[in-house]
C-alpha atoms as a PDB file:
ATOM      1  CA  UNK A   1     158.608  98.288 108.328  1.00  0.00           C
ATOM      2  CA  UNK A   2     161.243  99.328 105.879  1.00  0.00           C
ATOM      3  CA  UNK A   3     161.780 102.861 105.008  1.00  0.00           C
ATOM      4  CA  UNK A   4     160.129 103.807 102.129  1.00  0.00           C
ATOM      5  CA  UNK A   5     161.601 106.502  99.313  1.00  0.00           C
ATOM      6  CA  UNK A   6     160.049 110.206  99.639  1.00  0.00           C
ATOM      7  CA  UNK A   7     160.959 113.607  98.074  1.00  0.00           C
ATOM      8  CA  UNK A   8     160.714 116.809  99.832  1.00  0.00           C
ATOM      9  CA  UNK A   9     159.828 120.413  98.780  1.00  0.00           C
ATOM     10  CA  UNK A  10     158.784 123.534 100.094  1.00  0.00           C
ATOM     11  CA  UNK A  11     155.569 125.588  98.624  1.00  0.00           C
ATOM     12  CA  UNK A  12     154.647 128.451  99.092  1.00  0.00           C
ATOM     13  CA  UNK A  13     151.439 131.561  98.571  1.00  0.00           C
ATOM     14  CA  UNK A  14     151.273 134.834 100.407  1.00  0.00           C
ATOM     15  CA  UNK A  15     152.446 134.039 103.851  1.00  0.00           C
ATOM     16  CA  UNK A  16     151.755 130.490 103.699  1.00  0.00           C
ATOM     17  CA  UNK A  17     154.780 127.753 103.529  1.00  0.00           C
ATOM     18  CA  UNK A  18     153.949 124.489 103.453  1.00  0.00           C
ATOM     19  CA  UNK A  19     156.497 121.770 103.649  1.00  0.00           C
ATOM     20  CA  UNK A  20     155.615 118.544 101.281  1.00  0.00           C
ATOM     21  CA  UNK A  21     157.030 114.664 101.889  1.00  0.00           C
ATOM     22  CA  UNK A  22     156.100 112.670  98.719  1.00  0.00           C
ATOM     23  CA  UNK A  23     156.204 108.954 100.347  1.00  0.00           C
ATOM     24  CA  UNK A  24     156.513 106.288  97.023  1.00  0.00           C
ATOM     25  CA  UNK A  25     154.320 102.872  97.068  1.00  0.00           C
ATOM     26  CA  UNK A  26     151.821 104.438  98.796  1.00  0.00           C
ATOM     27  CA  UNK A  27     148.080 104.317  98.505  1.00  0.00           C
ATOM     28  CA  UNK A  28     147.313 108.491  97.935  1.00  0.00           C
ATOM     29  CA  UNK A  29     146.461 109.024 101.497  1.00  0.00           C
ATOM     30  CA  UNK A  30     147.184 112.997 102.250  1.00  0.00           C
ATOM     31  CA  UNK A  31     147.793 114.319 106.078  1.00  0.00           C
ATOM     32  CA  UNK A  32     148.194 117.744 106.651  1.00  0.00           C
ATOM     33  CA  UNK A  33     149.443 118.727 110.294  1.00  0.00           C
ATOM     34  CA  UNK A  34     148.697 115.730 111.330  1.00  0.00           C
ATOM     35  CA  UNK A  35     144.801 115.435 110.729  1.00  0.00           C
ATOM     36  CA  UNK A  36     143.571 113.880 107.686  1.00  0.00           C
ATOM     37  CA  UNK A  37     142.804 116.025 103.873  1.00  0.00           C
ATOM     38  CA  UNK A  38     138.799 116.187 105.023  1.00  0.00           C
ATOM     39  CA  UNK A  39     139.311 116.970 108.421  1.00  0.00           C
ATOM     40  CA  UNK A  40     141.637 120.103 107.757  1.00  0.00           C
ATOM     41  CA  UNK A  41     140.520 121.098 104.476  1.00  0.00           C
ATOM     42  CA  UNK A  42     136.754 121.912 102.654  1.00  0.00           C
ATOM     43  CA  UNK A  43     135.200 122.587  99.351  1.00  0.00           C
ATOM     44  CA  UNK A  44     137.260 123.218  95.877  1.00  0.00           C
ATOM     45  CA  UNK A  45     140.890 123.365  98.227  1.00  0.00           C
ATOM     46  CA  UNK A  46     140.830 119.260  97.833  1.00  0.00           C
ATOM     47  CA  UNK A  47     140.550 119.945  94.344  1.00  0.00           C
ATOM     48  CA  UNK A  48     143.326 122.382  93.903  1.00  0.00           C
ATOM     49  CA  UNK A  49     145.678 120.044  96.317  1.00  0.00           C
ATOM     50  CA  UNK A  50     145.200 117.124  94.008  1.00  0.00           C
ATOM     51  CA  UNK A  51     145.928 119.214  90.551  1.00  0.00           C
ATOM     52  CA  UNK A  52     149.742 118.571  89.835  1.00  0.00           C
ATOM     53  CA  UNK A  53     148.774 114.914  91.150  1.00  0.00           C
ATOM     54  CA  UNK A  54     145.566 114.296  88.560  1.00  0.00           C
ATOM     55  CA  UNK A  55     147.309 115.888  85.383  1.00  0.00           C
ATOM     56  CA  UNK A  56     150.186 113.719  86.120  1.00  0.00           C
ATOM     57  CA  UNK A  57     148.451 110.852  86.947  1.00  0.00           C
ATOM     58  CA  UNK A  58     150.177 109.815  90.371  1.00  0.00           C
ATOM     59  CA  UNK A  59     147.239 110.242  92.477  1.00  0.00           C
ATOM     60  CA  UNK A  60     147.446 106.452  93.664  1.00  0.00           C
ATOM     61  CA  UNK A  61     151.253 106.671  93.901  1.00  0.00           C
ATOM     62  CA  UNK A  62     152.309 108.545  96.641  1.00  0.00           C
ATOM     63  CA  UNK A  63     151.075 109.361 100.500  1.00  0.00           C
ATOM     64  CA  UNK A  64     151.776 112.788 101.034  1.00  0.00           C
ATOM     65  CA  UNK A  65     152.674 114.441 104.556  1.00  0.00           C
ATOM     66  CA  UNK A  66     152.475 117.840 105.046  1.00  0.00           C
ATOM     67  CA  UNK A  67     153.057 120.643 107.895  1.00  0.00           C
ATOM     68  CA  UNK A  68     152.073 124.083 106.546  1.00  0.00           C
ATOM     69  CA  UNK A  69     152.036 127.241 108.487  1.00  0.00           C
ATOM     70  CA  UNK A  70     150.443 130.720 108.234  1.00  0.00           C
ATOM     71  CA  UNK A  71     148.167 132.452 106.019  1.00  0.00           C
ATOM     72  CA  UNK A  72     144.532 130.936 105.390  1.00  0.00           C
ATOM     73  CA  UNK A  73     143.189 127.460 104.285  1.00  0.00           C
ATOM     74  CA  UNK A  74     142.447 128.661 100.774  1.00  0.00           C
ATOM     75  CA  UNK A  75     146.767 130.260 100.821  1.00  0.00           C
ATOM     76  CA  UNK A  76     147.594 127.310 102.475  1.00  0.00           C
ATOM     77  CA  UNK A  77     146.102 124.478 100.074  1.00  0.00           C
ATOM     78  CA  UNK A  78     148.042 126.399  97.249  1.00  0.00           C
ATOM     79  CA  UNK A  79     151.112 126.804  98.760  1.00  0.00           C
ATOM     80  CA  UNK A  80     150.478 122.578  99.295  1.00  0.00           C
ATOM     81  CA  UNK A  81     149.665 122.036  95.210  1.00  0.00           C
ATOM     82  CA  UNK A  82     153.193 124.256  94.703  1.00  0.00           C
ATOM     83  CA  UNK A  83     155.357 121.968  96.976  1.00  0.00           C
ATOM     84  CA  UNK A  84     153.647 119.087  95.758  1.00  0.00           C
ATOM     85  CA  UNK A  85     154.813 120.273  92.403  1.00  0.00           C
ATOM     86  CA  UNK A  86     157.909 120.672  93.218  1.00  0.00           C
ATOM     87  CA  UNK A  87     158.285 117.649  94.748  1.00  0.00           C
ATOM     88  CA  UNK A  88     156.986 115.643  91.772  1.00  0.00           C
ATOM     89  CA  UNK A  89     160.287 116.781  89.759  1.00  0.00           C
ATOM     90  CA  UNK A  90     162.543 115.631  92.156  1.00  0.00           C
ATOM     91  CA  UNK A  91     160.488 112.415  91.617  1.00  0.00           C
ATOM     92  CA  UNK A  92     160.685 112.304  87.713  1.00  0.00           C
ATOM     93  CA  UNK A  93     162.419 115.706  85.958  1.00  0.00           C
ATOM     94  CA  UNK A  94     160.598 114.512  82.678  1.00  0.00           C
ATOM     95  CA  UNK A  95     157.248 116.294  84.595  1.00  0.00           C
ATOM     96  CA  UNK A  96     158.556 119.349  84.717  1.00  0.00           C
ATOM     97  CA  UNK A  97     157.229 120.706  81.106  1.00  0.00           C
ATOM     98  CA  UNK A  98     153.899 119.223  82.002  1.00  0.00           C
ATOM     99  CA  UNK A  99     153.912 121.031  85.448  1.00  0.00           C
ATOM    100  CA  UNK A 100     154.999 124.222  84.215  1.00  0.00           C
ATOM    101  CA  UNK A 101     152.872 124.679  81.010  1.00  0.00           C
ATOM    102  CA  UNK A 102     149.815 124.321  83.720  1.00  0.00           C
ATOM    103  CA  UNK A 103     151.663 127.072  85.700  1.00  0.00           C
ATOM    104  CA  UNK A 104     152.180 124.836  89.461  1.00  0.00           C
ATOM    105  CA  UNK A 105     155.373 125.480  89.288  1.00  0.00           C
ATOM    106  CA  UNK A 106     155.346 129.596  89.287  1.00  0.00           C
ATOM    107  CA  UNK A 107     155.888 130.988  93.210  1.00  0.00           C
ATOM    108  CA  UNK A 108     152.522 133.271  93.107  1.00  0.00           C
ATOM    109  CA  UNK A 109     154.814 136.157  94.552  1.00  0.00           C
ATOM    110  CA  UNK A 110     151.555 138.495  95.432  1.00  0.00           C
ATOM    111  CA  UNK A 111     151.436 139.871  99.114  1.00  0.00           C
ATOM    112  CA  UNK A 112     149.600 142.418 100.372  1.00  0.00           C
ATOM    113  CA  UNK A 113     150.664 145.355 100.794  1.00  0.00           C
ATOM    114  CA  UNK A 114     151.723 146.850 103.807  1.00  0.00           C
ATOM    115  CA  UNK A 115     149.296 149.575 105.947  1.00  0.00           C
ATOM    116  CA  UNK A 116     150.700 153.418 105.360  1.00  0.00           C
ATOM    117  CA  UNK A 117     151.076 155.798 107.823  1.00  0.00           C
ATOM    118  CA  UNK A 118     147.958 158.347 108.081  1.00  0.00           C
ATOM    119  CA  UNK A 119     146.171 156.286 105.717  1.00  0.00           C
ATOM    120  CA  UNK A 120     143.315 153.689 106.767  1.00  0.00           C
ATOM    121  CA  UNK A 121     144.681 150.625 104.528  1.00  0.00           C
ATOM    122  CA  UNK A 122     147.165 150.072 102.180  1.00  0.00           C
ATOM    123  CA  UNK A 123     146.054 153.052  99.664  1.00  0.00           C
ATOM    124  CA  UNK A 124     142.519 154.045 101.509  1.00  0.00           C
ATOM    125  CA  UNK A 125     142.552 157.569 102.713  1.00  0.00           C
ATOM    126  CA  UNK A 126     140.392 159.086 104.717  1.00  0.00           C
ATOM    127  CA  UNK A 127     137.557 160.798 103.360  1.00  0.00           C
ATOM    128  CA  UNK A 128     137.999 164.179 102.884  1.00  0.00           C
ATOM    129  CA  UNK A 129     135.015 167.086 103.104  1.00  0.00           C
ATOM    130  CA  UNK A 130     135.545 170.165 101.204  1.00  0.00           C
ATOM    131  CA  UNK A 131     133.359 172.014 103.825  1.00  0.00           C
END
């Protein structure tokens, strides 16, 4: 089999990092640590995955590998949609309006916030009793 084209891109979300391989000539077929889109993955996340690929249209273009670590499934698909975003300009730069006007291309810098000391959570002290 000959070797086929790909790009490669990082995404990321919280503490989620998910490494894309856009494969060209391929049939859409997603894998995701090794186990297929349905088998890792539930609900809406398909949905979000998919996004840069849909309002592009190169759903049918590409199969996508990807090895993402950290975080949870719902971090994880969107740290996915950003490296497949990121990906897709390497493929063709003309994209890269498109992707950015429908924000996939903006690292979603929010993390939360570290525990305090003598506090219960980030900013939740404990309750105080006047008497």
């Amino acid at each position: 089999m000959p070797k086929r084209q790909y790009y490669y891109a990082t995404g990321k979300r919280k503490t989620s990092v998910a490494r894309v391989q856009l494969l060209e000539n391929g049939t859409g077929e997603l894998t995701v640590n090794d186990k297929s889109l349905k088998e890792y993955f539930h609900g809406i996340q398909h949905e979000k995955i998919f996004s840069p690929l849909m309002l592009t249209s190169h759903k049918q273009t590409f199969d996508i590998t990807v090895k993402t670590t950290g975080g949870g499934k719902d971090s994880q698909s969107e740290a996915i949609r950003h490296g497949i975003s990121r990906a897709l300009i390497l493929f063709d730069p003309a994209l890269r309006s498109l992707l950015k006007k429908a924000g996939f291309l903006r690292r979603d810098s929010r993390i939360r916030e570290r525990k305090k000391p003598g506090l219960k959570r980030a900013r939740r002290a404990p309750q105080w009793a006047k008497r």
